[in-house]
Protein backbone atom coordinates (compact mmCIF):
# COMPACT_ATOMS: atom_id res chain seq x y z
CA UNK A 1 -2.47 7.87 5.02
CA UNK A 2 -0.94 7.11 1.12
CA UNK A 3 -1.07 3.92 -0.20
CA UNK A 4 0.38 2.17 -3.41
CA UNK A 5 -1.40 -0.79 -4.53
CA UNK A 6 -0.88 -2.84 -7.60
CA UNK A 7 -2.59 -6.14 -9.19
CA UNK A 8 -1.09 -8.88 -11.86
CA UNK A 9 -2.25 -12.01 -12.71
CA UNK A 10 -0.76 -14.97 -10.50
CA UNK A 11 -2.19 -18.07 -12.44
CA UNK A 12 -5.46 -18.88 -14.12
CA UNK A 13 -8.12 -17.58 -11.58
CA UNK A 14 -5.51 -15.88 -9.02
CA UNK A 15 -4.52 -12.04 -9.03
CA UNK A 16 -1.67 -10.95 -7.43
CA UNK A 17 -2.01 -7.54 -5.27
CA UNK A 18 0.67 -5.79 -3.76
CA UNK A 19 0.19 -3.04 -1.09
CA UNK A 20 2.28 -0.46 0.90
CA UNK A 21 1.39 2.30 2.87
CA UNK A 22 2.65 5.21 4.88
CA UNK A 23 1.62 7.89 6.42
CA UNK A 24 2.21 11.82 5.24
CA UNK A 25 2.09 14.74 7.97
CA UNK A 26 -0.54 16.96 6.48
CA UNK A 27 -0.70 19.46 9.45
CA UNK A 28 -3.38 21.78 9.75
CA UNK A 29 -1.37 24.69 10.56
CA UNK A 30 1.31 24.35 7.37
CA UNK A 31 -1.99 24.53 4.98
CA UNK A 32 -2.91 27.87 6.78
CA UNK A 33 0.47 29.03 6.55
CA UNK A 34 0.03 28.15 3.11
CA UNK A 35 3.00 25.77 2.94
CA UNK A 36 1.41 22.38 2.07
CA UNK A 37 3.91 19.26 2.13
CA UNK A 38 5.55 18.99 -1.18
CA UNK A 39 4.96 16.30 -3.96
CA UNK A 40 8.31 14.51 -2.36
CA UNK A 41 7.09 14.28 0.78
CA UNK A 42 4.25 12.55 -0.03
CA UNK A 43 5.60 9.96 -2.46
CA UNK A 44 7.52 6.81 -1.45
CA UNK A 45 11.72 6.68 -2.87
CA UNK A 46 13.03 7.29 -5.08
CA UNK A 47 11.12 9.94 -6.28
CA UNK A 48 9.68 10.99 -2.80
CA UNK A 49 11.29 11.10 1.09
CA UNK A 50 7.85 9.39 2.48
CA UNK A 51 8.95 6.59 4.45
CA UNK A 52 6.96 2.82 4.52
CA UNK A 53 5.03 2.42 7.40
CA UNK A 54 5.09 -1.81 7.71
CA UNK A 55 2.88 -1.89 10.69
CA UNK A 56 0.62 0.01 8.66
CA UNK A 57 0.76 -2.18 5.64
CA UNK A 58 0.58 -5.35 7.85
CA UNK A 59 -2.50 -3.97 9.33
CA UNK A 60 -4.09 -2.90 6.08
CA UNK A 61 -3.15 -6.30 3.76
CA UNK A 62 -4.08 -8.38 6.80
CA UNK A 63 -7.87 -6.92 6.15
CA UNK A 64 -7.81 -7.21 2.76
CA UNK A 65 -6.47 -10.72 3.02
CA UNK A 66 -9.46 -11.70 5.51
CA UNK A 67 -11.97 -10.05 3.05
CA UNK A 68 -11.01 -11.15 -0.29
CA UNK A 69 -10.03 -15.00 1.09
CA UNK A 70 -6.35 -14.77 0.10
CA UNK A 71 -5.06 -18.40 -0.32
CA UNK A 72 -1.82 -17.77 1.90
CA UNK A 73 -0.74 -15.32 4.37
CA UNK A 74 1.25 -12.26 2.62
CA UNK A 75 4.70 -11.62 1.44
CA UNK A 76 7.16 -9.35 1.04
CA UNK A 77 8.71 -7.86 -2.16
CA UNK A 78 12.17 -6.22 -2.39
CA UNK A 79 10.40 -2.78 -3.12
CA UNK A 80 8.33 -2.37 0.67
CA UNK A 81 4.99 -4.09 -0.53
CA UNK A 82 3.45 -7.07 1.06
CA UNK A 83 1.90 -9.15 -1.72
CA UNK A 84 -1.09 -11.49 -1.32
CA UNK A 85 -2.64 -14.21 -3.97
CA UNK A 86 -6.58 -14.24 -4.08
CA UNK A 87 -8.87 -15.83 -5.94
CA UNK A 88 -10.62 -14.11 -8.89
CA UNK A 89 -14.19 -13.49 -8.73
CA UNK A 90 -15.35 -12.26 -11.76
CA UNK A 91 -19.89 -11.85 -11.20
């Protein structure tokens, strides 16, 4: 499993963090062959052919949602990310 993940300020005390994931076939038997996936298969578009898992990323947000108390339930972006808001805890 890849994931992108990215954080920006929301409003005073919020942070913004995008997530998407996906899933690259890493098979055993193409390292022995020694024929590992290429950079593009194992990046998102454009500069990859990895495709965006969104059950994946629902999964995966949905936990980080529940552990860092986002304040609503997550979004999506015109770029494959679901985006949550969460408070900032700064200890």
């Amino acid at each position: 499993m890849c994931a992108h993940i990215r954080a920006q300020w929301a409003a005073p005390g919020q942070v913004k963090i995008a997530l998407a994931c996906w899933v690259v076939n890493m098979d055993t038997a193409r390292y022995f062959g020694d024929n590992p996936p290429a950079r593009e298969e194992m990046r998102l578009p454009p500069e990859g052919t990895a495709q965006w898992d969104e059950d994946l990323t629902s999964r995966v947000i949905g936990h980080l949602a529940a552990r860092m108390n986002a304040l609503a339930t997550a979004l999506p972006t015109t770029d494959e990310h679901l985006t949550i808001t969460v408070p900032l805890v700064l200890t």
